[in-house]
Protein backbone atom coordinates (compact mmCIF):
# COMPACT_ATOMS: atom_id res chain seq x y z
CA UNK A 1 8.17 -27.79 -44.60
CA UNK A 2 7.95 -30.04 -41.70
CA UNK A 3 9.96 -28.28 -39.17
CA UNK A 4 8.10 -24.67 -40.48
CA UNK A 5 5.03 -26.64 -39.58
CA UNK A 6 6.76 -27.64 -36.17
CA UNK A 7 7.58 -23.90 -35.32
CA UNK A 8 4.19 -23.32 -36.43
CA UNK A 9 2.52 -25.67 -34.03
CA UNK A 10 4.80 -24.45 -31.26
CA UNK A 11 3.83 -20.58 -31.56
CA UNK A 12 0.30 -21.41 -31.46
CA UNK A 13 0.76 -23.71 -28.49
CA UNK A 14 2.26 -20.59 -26.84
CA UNK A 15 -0.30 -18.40 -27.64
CA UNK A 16 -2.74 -20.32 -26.38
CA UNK A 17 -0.83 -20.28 -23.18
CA UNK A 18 -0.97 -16.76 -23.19
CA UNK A 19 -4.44 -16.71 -23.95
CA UNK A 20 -5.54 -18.73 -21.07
CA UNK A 21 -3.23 -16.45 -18.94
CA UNK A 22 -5.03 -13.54 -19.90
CA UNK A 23 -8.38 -15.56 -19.24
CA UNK A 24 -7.30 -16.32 -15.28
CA UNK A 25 -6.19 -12.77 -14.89
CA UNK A 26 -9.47 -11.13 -15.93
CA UNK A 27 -11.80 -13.69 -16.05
CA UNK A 28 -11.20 -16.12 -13.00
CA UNK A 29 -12.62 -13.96 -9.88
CA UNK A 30 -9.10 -12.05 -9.18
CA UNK A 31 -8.01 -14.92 -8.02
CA UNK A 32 -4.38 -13.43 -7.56
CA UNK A 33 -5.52 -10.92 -5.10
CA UNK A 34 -4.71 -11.29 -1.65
CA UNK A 35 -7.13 -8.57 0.07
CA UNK A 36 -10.01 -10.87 0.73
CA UNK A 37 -9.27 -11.09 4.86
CA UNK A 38 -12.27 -11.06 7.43
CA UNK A 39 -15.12 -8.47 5.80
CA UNK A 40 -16.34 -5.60 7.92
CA UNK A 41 -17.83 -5.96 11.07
CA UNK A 42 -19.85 -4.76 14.73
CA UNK A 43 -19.82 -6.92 17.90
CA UNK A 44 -22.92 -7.80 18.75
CA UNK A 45 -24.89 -6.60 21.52
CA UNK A 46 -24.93 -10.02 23.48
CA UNK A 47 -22.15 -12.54 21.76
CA UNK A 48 -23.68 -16.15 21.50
CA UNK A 49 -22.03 -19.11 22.84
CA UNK A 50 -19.30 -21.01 21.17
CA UNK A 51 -17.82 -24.31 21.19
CA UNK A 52 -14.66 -25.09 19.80
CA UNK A 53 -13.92 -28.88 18.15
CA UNK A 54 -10.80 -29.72 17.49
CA UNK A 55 -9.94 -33.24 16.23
CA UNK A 56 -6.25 -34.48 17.19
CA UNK A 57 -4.31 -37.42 15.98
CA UNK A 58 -0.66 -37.77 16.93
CA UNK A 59 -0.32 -34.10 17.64
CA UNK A 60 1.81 -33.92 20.82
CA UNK A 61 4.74 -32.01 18.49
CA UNK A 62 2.52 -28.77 17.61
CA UNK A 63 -0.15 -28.83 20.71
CA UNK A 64 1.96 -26.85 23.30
CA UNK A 65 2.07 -24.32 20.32
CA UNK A 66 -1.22 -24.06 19.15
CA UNK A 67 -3.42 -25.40 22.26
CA UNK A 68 -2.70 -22.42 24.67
CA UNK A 69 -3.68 -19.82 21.78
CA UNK A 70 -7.14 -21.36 21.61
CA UNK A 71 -7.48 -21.62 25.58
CA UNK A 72 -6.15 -18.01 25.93
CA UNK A 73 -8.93 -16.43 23.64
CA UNK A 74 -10.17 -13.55 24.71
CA UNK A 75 -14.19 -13.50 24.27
CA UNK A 76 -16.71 -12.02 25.92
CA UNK A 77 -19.76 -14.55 25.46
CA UNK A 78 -19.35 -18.71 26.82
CA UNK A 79 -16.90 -20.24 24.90
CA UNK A 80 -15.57 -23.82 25.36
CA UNK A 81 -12.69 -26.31 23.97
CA UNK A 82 -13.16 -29.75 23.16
CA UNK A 83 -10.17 -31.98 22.05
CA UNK A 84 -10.88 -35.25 20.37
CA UNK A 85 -8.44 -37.57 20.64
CA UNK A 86 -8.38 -39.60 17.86
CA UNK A 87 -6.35 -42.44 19.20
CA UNK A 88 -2.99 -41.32 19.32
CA UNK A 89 0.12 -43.08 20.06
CA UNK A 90 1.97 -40.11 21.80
CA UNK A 91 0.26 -38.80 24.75
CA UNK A 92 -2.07 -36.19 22.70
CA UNK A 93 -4.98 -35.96 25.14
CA UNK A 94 -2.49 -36.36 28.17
CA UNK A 95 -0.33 -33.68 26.98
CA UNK A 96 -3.73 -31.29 26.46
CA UNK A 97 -4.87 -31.85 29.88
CA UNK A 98 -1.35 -31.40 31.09
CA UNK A 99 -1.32 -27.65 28.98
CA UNK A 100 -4.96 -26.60 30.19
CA UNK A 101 -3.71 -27.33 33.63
CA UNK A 102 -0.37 -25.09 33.53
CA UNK A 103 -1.95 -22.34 31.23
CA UNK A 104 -5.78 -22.14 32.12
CA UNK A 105 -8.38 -20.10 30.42
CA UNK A 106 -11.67 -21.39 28.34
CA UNK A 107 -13.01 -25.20 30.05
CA UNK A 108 -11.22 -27.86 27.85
CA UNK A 109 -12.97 -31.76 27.53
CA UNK A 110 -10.48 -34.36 26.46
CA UNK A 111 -12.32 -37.57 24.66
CA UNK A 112 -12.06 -40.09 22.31
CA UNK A 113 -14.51 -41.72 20.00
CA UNK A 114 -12.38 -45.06 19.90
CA UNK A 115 -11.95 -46.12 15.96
CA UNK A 116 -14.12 -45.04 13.32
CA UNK A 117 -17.04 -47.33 11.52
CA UNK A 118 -16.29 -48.87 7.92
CA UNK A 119 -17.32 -45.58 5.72
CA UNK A 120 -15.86 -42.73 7.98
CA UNK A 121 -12.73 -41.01 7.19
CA UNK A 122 -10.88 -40.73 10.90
CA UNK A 123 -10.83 -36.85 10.74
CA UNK A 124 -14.77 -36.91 10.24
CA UNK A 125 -15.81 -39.10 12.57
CA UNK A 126 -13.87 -37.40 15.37
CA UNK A 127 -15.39 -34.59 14.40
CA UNK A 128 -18.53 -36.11 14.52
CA UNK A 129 -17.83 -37.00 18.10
CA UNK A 130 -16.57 -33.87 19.11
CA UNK A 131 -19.80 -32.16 18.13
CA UNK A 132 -21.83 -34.12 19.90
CA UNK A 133 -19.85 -33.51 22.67
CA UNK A 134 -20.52 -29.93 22.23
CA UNK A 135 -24.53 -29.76 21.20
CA UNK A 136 -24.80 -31.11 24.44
CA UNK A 137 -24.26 -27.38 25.77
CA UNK A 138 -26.78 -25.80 22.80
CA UNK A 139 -24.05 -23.59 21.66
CA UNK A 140 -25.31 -21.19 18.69
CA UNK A 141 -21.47 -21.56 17.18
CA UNK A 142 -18.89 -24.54 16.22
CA UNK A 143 -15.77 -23.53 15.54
CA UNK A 144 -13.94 -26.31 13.87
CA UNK A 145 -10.15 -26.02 14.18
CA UNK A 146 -7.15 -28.11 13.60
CA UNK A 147 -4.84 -28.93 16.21
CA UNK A 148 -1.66 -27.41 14.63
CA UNK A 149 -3.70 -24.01 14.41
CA UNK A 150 -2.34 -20.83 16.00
CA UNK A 151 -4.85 -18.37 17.49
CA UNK A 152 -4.55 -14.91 18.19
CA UNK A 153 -6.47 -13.88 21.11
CA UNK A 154 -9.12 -12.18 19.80
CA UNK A 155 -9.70 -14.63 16.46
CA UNK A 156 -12.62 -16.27 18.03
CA UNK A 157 -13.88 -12.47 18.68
CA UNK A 158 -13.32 -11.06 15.25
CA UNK A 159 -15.10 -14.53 13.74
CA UNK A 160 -18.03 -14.82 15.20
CA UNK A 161 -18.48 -10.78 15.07
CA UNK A 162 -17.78 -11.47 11.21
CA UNK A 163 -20.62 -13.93 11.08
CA UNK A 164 -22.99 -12.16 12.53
CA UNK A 165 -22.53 -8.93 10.86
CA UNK A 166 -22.62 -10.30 7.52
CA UNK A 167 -25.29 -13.26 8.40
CA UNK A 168 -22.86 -15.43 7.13
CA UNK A 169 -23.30 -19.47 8.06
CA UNK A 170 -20.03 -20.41 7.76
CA UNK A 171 -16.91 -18.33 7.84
CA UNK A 172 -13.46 -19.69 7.19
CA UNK A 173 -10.23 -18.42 7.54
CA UNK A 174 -6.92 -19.78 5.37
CA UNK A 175 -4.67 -19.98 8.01
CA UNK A 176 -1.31 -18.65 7.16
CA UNK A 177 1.31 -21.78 6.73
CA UNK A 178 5.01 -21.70 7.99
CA UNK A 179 7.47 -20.84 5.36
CA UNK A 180 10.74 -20.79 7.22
CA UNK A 181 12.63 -23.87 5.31
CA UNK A 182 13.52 -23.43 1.31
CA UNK A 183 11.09 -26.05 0.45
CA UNK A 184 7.99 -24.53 2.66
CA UNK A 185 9.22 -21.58 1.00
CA UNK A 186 9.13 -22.62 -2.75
CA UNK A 187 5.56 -24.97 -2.77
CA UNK A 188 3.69 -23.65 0.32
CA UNK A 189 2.83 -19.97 -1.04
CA UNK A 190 2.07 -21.82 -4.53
CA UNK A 191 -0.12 -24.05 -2.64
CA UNK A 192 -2.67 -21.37 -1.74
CA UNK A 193 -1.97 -19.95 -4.93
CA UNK A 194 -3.39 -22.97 -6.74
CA UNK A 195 -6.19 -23.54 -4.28
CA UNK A 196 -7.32 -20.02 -4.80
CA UNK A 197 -7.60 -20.25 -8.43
CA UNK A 198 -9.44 -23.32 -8.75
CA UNK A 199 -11.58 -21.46 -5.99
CA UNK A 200 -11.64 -18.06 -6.23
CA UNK A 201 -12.73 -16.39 -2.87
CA UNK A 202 -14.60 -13.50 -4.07
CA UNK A 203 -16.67 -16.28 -5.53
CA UNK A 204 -17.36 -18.11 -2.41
CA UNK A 205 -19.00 -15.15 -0.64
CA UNK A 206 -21.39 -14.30 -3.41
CA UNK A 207 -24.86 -15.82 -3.27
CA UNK A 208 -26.12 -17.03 -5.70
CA UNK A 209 -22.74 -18.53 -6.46
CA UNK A 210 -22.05 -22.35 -7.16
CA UNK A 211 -17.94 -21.77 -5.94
CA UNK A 212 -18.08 -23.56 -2.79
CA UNK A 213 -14.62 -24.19 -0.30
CA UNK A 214 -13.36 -23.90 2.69
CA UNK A 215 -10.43 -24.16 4.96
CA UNK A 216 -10.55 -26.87 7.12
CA UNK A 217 -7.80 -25.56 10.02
CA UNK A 218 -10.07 -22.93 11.14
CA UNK A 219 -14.26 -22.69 10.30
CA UNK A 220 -16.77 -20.99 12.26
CA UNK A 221 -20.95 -22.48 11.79
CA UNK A 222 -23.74 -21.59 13.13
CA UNK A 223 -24.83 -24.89 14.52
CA UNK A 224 -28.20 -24.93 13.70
CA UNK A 225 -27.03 -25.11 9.92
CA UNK A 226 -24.69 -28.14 10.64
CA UNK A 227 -27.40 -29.64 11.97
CA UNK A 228 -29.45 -28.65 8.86
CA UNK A 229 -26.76 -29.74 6.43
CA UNK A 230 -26.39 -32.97 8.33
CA UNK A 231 -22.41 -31.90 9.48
CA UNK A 232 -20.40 -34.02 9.14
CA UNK A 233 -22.64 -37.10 8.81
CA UNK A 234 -23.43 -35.87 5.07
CA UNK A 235 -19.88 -35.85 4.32
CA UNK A 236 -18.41 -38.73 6.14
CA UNK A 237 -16.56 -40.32 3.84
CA UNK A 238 -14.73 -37.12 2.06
CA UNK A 239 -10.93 -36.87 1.87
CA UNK A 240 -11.00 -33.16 1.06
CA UNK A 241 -13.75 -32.54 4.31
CA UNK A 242 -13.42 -28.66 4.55
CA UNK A 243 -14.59 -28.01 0.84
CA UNK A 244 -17.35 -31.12 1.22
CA UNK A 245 -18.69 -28.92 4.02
CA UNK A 246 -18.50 -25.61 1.98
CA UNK A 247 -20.74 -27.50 -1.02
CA UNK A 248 -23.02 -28.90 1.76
CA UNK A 249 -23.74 -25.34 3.80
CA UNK A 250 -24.18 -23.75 0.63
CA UNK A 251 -26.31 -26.24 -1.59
CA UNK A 252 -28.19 -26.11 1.20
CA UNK A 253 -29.03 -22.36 0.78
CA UNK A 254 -26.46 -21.36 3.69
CA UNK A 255 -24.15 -18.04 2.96
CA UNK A 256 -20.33 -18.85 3.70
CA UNK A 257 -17.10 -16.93 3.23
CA UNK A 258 -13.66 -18.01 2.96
CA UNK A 259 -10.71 -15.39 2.91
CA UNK A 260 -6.88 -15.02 3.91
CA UNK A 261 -5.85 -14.71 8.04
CA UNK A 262 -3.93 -12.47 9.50
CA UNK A 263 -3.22 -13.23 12.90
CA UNK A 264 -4.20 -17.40 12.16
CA UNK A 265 -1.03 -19.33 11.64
CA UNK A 266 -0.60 -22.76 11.12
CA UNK A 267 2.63 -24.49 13.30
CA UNK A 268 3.35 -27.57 11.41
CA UNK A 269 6.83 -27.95 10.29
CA UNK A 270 7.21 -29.06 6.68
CA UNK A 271 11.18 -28.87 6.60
CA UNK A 272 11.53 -31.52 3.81
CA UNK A 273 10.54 -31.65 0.56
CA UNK A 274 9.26 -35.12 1.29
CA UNK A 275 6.90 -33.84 3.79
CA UNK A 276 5.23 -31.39 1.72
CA UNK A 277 4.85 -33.87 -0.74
CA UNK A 278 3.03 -36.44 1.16
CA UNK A 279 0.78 -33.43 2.27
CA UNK A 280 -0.32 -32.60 -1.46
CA UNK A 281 -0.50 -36.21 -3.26
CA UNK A 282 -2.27 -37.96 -0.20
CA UNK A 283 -5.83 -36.19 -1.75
CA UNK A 284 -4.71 -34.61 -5.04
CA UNK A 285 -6.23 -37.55 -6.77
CA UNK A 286 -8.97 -37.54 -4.40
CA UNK A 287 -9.79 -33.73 -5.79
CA UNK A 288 -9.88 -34.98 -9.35
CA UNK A 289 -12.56 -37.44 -8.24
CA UNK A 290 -10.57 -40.69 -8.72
CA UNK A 291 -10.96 -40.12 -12.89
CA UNK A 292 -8.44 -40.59 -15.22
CA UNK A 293 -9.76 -38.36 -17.47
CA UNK A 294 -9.76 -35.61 -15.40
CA UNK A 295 -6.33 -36.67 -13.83
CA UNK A 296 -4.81 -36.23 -17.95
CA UNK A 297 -6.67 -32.85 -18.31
CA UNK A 298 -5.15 -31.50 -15.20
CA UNK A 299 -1.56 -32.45 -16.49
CA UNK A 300 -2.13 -31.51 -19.75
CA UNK A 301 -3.74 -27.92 -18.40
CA UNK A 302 -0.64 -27.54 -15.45
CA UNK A 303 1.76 -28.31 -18.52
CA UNK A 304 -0.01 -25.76 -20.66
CA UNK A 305 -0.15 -23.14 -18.56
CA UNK A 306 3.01 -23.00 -16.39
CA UNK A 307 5.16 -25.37 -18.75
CA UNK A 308 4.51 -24.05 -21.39
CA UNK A 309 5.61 -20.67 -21.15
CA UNK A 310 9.76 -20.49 -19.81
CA UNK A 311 9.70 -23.26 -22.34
CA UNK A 312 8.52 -21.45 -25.73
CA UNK A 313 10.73 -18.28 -24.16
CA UNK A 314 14.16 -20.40 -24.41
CA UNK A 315 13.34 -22.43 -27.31
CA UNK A 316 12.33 -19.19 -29.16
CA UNK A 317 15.65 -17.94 -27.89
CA UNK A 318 17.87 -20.75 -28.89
CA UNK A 319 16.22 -20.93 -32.33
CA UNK A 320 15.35 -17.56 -33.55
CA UNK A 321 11.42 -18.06 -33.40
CA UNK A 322 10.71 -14.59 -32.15
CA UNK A 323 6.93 -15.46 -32.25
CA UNK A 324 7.23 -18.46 -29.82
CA UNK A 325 9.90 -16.55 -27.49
CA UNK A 326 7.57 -13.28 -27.53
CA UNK A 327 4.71 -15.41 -26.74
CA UNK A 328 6.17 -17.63 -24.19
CA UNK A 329 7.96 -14.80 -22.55
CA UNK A 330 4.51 -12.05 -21.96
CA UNK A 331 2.83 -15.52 -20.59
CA UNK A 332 5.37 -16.02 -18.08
CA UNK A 333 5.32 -12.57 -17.42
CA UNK A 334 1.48 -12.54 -16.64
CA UNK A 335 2.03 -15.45 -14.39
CA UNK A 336 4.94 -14.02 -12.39
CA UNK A 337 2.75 -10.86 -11.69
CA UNK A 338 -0.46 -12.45 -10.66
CA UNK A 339 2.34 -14.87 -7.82
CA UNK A 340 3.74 -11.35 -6.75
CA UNK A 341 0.56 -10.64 -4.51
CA UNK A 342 1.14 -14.01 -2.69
CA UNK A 343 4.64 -13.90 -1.85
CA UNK A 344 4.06 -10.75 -0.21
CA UNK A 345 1.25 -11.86 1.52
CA UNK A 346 3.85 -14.46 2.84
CA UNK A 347 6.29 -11.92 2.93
CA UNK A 348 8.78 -13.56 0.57
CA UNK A 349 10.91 -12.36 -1.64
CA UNK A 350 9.86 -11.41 -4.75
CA UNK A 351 12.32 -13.15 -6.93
CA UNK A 352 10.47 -16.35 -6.09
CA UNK A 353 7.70 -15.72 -8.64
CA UNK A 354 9.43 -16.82 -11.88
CA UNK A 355 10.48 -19.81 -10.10
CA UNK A 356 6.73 -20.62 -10.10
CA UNK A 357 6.84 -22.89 -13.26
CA UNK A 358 9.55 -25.24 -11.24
CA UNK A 359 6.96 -25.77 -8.10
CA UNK A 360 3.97 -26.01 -10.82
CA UNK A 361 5.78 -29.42 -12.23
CA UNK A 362 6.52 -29.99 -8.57
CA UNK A 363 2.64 -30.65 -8.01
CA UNK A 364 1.69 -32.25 -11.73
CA UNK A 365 4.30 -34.63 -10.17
CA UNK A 366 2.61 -34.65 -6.72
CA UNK A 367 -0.72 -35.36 -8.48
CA UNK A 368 0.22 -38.27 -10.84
CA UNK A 369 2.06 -39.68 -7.58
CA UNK A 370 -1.31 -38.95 -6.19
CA UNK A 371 -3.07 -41.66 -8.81
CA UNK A 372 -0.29 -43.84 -8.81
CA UNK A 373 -0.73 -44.48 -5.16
CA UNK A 374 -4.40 -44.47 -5.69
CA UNK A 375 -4.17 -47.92 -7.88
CA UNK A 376 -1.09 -49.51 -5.76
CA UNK A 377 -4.00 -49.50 -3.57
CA UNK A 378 -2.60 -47.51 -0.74
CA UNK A 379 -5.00 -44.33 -1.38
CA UNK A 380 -5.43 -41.05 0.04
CA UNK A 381 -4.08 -41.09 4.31
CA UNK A 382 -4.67 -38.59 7.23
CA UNK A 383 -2.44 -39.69 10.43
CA UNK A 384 -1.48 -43.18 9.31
CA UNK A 385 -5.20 -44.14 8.13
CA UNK A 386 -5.22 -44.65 4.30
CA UNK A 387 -8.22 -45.05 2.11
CA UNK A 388 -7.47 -47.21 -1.01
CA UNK A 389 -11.15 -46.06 -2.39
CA UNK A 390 -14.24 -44.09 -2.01
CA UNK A 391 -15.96 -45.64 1.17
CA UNK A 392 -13.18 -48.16 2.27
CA UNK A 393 -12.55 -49.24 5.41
CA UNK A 394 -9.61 -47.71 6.58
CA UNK A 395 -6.31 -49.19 7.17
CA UNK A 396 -3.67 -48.58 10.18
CA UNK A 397 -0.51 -47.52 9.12
């Protein structure tokens, strides 16, 4: 009786992983689809002035890939780059003065805003500094781009051509990631995956809409709606900045859209599996709000729903349960078909998609790692600054 009631519990444990399957595949804004890239658009008859922020911390390894690209763009109205350095130890704004000089194109300003207030996360506040920089030229566009971001040369064209066909406030691009070691190639496609199915991009674009995100390595604003939403003063002292921003342009009434790139790559080597790691569990916590609560519903969902179901197929298997193996097995067959889109997108092989369950436990890891770092005290980090806590003073590391 008790193991019937075991194989019992099991089954149903596997159809509701099934069931919530069939919920994300219908229910959860196509998440899986990968065909939400820049919407249609007309240039405009006279193309408003732009200026370009880009904060930079330690980034003298991807600048003289990504710098030129952004110097090198090809548009038609006043456009103009502005590097923050955000007091690197490597020669970051030397090195971008040095590349302007040999390659040329749009003006380039190298500053720095010298260390950030109690309050300020270091990525915001040169921000911050980098806008003020640029209001001082009344531009009608910020485009806010990291400096390991890859630019085709007509991105900045196609953008703001986007944005003003569509009246859009913001519009942000997820810049495609490398994918060239077996690690980058196992959690980064998963990565967007994830991000687009707790934020589904049809979503964003709707009005009317609470789904708010962004991508912080490449957003276009109008600036007169930063200035409206208070950017980035209203969101100083967010981890996750690029989806504070989305919630702040659009509870303020602004329209934004956030899709896939095509020709927007990001050049940051993630070789080990170390590396990726600290790039997922330095905010992971940080996403769930610092709560514990939330922090054991997101393991208990992740285990649920990609756990759940190569592990009710081989139990099944190994014990005769059809029910549980029948279960587990169309679950994990609904998951591997919504990944396919995504892998192609990255153009992967396909016969990464079952392996999807593996990188899921990857990232409950990642996440708990996440917490656990969170209460040693040592916090969420961007370029050797931690944050132990909402609002702390940062710490040099």
């Amino acid at each position: 009786m008790g193991q019937t009631a075991r194989v019992s519990a099991f089954v149903w444990i596997a159809a509701g992983s099934l069931a919530a399957w069939l919920w994300l595949l219908l229910c959860q804004g196509f998440f899986w689809r990968t065909d939400v890239r820049l919407p249609g658009r007309r240039e405009p008859r006279e193309w408003p002035s732009v200026c370009v922020v880009v904060p930079a911390r330690d980034e003298a390894a991807v600048l003289p890939d990504s710098l030129p690209s952004l110097l090198a763009q090809d548009y038609p109205g006043r456009a103009e780059v502005f590097l923050v350095d955000d007091g690197s130890s490597d020669g970051t704004g030397r090195l971008a003065r040095e590349l302007a000089e040999r390659c040329g194109g749009l003006p380039l300003t190298v500053d720095s805003p010298g260390e950030p207030p109690a309050g300020w996360t270091g990525k915001l506040w040169a921000v911050r500094h980098g806008i003020a920089l640029a209001r001082a030229r009344g531009p009608e566009y910020l485009l806010l781009t990291d400096a390991d971001i890859a630019h085709a040369p007509d991105s900045l064209r196609q953008l703001v051509a986007a944005a003003d066909t569509g009246g859009f406030d913001a519009v942000s691009l997820m810049a495609r990631l490398r994918v060239e070691s077996l690690w980058e190639r196992l959690v980064v496609p998963a990565f967007v995956y994830f991000f687009a199915q707790l934020y589904p991009f049809r979503r964003i674009g709707r009005k009317g809409t609470r789904t708010a995100a962004a991508a912080g390595g490449c957003v276009l604003l109008r600036a007169d709606t930063a200035e409206r939403a208070r950017i980035p003063d209203a969101i100083r002292r967010a981890v996750i900045d690029d989806v504070a921003l989305a919630r702040a342009v659009k509870g303020g009434g602004g329209h934004i859209w956030l899709g896939l790139a095509d020709r927007v790559d990001s050049v940051r080597p993630y070789p080990r599996l170390g590396d990726l790691w600290r790039m997922v569990s330095r905010s992971a916590y940080a996403q769930l709000r610092h709560n514990p609560l939330l922090l054991a519903g997101t393991v208990a969902g992740l285990a649920l729903v990609y756990l759940v179901p190569p592990l009710a197929l081989v139990a099944g298997a190994l014990t005769g349960g059809a029910g549980a193996a029948v279960l587990g097995g169309s679950a994990w067959l609904v998951m591997t078909g919504t990944y396919v889109p995504m892998l192609r997108y990255y153009r992967l092989p396909v016969w990464l998609a079952p392996l999807l369950p593996f990188t899921a436990f990857l990232y409950l890891l990642m996440t708990v790692d996440s917490a656990v770092q969170h209460y040693r005290g040592r916090g969420a980090a961007w370029k050797g600054r931690t944050y132990a806590r909402p609002g702390a003073v940062p710490d040099e590391g």
